[in-house]
Every structure is written in C-alpha cells, then in structure tokens.
C-alpha atoms as a PDB file:
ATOM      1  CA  UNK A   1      24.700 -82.980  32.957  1.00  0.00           C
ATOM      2  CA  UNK A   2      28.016 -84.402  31.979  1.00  0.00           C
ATOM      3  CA  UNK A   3      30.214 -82.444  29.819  1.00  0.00           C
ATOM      4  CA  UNK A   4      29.933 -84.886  26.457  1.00  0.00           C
ATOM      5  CA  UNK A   5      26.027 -84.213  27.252  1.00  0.00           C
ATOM      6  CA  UNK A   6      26.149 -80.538  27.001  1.00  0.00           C
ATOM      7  CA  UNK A   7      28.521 -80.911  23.958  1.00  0.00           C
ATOM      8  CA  UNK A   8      26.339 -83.474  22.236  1.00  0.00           C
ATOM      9  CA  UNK A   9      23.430 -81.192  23.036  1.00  0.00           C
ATOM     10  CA  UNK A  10      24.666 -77.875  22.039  1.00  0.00           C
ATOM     11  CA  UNK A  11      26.015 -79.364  19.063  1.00  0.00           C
ATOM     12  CA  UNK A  12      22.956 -80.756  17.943  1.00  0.00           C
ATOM     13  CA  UNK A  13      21.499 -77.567  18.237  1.00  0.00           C
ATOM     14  CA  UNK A  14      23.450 -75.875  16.156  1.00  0.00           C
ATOM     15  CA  UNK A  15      23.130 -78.322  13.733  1.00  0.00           C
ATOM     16  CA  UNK A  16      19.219 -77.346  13.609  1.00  0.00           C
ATOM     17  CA  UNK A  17      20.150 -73.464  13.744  1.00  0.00           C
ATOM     18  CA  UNK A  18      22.025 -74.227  10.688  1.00  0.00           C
ATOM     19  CA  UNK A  19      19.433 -76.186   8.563  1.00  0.00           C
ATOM     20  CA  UNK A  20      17.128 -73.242   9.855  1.00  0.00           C
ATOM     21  CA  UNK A  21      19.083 -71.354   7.579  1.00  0.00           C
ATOM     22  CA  UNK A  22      18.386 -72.595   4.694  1.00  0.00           C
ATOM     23  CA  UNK A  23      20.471 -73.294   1.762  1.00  0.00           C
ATOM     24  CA  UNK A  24      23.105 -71.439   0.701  1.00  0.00           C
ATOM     25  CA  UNK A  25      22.732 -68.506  -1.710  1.00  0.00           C
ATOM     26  CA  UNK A  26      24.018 -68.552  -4.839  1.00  0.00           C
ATOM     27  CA  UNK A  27      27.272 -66.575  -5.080  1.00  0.00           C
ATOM     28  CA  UNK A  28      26.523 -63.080  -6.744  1.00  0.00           C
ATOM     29  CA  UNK A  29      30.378 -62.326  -6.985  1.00  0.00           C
ATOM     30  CA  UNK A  30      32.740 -65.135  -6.935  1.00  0.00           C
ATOM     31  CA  UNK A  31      35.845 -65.633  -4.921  1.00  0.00           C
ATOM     32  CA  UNK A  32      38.903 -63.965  -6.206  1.00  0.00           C
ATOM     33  CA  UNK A  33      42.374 -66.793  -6.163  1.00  0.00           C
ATOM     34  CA  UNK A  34      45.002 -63.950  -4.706  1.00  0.00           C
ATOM     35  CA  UNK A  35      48.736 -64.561  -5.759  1.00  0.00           C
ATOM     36  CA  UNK A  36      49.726 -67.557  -3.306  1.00  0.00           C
ATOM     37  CA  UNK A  37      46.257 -69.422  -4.137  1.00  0.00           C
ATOM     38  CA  UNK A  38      45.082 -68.068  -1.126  1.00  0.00           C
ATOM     39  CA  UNK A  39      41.340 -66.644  -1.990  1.00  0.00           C
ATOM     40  CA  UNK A  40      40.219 -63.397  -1.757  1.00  0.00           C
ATOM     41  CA  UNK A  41      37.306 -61.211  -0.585  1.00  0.00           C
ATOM     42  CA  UNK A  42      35.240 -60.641  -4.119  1.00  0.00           C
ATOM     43  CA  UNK A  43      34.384 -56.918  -2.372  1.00  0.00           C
ATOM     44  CA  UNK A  44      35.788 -54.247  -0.028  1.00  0.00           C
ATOM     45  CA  UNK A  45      36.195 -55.634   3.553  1.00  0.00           C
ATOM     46  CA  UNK A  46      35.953 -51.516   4.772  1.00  0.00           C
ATOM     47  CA  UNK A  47      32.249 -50.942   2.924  1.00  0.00           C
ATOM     48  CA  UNK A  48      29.821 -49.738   5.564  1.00  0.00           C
ATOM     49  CA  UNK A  49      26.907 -52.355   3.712  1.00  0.00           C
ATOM     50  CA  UNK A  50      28.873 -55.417   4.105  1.00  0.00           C
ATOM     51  CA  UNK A  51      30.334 -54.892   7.420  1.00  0.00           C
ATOM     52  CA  UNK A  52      26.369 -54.354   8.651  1.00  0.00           C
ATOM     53  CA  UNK A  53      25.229 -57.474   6.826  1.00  0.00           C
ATOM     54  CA  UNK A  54      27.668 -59.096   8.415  1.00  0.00           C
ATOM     55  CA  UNK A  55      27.013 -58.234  12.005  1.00  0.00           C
ATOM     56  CA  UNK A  56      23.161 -58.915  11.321  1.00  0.00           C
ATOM     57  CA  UNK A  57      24.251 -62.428  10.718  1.00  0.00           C
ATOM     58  CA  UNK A  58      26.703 -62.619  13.285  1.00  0.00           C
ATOM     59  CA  UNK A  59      24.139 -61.499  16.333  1.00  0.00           C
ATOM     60  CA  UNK A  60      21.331 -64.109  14.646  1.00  0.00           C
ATOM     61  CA  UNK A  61      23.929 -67.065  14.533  1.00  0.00           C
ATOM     62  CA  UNK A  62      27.432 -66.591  16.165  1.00  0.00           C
ATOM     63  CA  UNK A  63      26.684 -64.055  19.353  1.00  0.00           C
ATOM     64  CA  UNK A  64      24.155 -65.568  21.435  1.00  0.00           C
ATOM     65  CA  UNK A  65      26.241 -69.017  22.927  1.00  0.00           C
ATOM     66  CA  UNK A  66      29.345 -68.184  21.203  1.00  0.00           C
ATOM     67  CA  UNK A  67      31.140 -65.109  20.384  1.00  0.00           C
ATOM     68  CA  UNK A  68      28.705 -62.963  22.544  1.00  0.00           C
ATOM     69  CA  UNK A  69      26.794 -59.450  21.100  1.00  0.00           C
ATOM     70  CA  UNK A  70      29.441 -57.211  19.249  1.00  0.00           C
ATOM     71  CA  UNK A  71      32.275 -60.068  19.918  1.00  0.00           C
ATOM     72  CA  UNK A  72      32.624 -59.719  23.685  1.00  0.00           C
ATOM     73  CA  UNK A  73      31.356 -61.788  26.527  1.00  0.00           C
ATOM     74  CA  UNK A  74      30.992 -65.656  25.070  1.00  0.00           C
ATOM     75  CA  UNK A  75      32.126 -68.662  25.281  1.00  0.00           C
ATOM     76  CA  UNK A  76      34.683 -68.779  22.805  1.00  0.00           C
ATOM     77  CA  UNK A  77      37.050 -66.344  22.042  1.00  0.00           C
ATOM     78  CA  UNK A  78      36.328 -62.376  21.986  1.00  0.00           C
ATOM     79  CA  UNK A  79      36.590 -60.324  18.805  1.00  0.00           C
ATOM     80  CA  UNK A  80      36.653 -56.841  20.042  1.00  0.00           C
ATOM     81  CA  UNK A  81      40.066 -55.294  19.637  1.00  0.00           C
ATOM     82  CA  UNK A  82      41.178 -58.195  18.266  1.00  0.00           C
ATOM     83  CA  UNK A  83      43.763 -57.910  15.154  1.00  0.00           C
ATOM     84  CA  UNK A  84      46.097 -60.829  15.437  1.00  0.00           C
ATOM     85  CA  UNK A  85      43.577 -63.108  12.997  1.00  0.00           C
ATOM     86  CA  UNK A  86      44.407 -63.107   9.560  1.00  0.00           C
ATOM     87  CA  UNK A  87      40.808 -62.587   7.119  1.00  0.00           C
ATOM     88  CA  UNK A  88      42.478 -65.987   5.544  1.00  0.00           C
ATOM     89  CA  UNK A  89      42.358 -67.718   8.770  1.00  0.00           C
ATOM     90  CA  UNK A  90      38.846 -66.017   9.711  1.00  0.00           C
ATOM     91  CA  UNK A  91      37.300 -67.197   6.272  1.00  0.00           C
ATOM     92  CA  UNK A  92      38.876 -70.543   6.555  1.00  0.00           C
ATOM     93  CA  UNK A  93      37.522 -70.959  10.202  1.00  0.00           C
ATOM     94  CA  UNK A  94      33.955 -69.457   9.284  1.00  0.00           C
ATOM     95  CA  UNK A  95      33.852 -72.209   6.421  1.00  0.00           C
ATOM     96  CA  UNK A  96      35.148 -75.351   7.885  1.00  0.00           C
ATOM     97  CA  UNK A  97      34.715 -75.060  11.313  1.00  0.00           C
ATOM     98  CA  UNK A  98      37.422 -76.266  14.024  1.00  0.00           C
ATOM     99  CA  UNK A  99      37.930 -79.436  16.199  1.00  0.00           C
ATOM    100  CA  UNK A 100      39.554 -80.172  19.393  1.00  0.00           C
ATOM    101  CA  UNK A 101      39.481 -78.247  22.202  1.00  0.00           C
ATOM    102  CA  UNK A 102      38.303 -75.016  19.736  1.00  0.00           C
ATOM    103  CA  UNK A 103      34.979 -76.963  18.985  1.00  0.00           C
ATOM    104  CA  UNK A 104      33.170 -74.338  16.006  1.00  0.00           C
ATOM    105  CA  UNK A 105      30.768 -75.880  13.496  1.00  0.00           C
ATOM    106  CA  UNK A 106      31.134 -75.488  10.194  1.00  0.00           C
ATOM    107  CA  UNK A 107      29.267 -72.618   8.652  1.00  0.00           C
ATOM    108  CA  UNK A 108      30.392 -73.359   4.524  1.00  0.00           C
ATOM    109  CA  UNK A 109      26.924 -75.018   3.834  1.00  0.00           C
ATOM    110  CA  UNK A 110      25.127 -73.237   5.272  1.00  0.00           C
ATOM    111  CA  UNK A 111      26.188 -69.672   4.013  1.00  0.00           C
ATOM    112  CA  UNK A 112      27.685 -68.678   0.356  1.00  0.00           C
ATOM    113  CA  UNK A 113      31.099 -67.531   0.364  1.00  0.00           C
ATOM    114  CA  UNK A 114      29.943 -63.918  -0.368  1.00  0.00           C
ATOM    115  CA  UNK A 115      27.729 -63.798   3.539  1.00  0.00           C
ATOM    116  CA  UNK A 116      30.902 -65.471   4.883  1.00  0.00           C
ATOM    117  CA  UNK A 117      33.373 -62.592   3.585  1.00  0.00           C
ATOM    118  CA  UNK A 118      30.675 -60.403   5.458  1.00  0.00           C
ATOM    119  CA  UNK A 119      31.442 -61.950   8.453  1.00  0.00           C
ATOM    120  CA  UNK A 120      35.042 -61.495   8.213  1.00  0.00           C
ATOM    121  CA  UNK A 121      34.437 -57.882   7.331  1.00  0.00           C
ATOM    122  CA  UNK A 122      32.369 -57.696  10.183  1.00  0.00           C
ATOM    123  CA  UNK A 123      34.930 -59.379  12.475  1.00  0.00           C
ATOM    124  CA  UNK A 124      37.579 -56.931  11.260  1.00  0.00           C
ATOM    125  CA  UNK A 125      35.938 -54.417  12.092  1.00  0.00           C
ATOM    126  CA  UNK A 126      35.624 -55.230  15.267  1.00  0.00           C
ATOM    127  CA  UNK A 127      38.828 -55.489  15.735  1.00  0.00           C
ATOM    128  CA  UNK A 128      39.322 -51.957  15.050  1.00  0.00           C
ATOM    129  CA  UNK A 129      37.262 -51.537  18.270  1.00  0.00           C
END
C-alpha cells in the first residue's frame, strides 16, 4: 500500500470516528477572552474531574493510532513528560487540526470547547509525568 493510500485511508477513518461522535455539546461554561485575546480555559486545568474526563476521551479517540495509551508509544508525538506546549497551542491544535508533515484532524466539530479544555487538562497533566 502506497503511502497516499494509507493516508487517504486512515484519514477517512477518522473522519467516520469523528461523525461517530456525534455532535457537539452545547457549551455549559463558555470560553473566557484572557488579556491578549488569547482564550481561556472556562475551569481549573488542575481539577481531578476534568483531567479524568479528559483522558476518557483521549484513550477512545486520540491513543489508539495516534498519541498512544497515557501519551506514549504512537505515531505522532508523545505527551508524557512533555511541558514545552503551551495550553494555547494545545487548544488551538485540538480544535483546528494541523497540515503538512504534522497531519492531525480537526477535532472543533466534533467536540465543544468545554471537552476540548479537558483534553488539554488532560495533556498537562501528563506532562507532569
């Protein structure tokens, strides 16, 4: 199988993982615009509940091809001990994806902005790892 093959096909099946998901939820706490414009996490990236709901939904939809179980051991880039990414950059990246040699879907329709912040909560914590 040629490499655009396996791209087109793995692509394509995220693209059915993510309409598996559903639609998004409806925001229960909006987004907070921090000084700068940047936007902030509408909760505490450190609470125990929102660091767990975020590595339920990691292991369901980022682990198993990608990122690996707890962050370690995919194909793209490993989480564990990692604190050089910015929760801007993570949220950013969780919501529109990447392109180039980077390839990530986008997850923004797909999840609410809330069950993103939970996976950047989730990713820093495993970065205190």
């Amino acid at each position: 199988m040629s490499a655009r093959s396996l791209l087109l096909s793995l692509l394509v099946g995220l693209s059915f993982n993510c309409a598996a998901v559903g639609p998004p939820a409806p925001d229960a706490a909006r987004d907070v615009e921090a000084p700068g414009g940047q936007v902030a996490a509408p909760f505490d990236l450190a609470d125990p509940a929102r660091i767990e709901a975020g590595r339920k939904r990691f292991n369901k939809t980022c682990a198993g091809y990608c990122h690996g179980f707890e962050g370690v051991g995919g194909r793209a880039p490993d989480f564990k001990g990692r604190k050089d990414l910015p929760i801007q950059v993570m949220f950013e990246t969780i919501t529109k994806g990447r392109v180039g040699a980077d390839v990530m879907p986008p997850w923004g329709a797909a999840f609410s902005a809330e069950q993103i912040w939970e996976l950047v909560a989730y990713l820093q914590y495993l970065g205190t790892q």
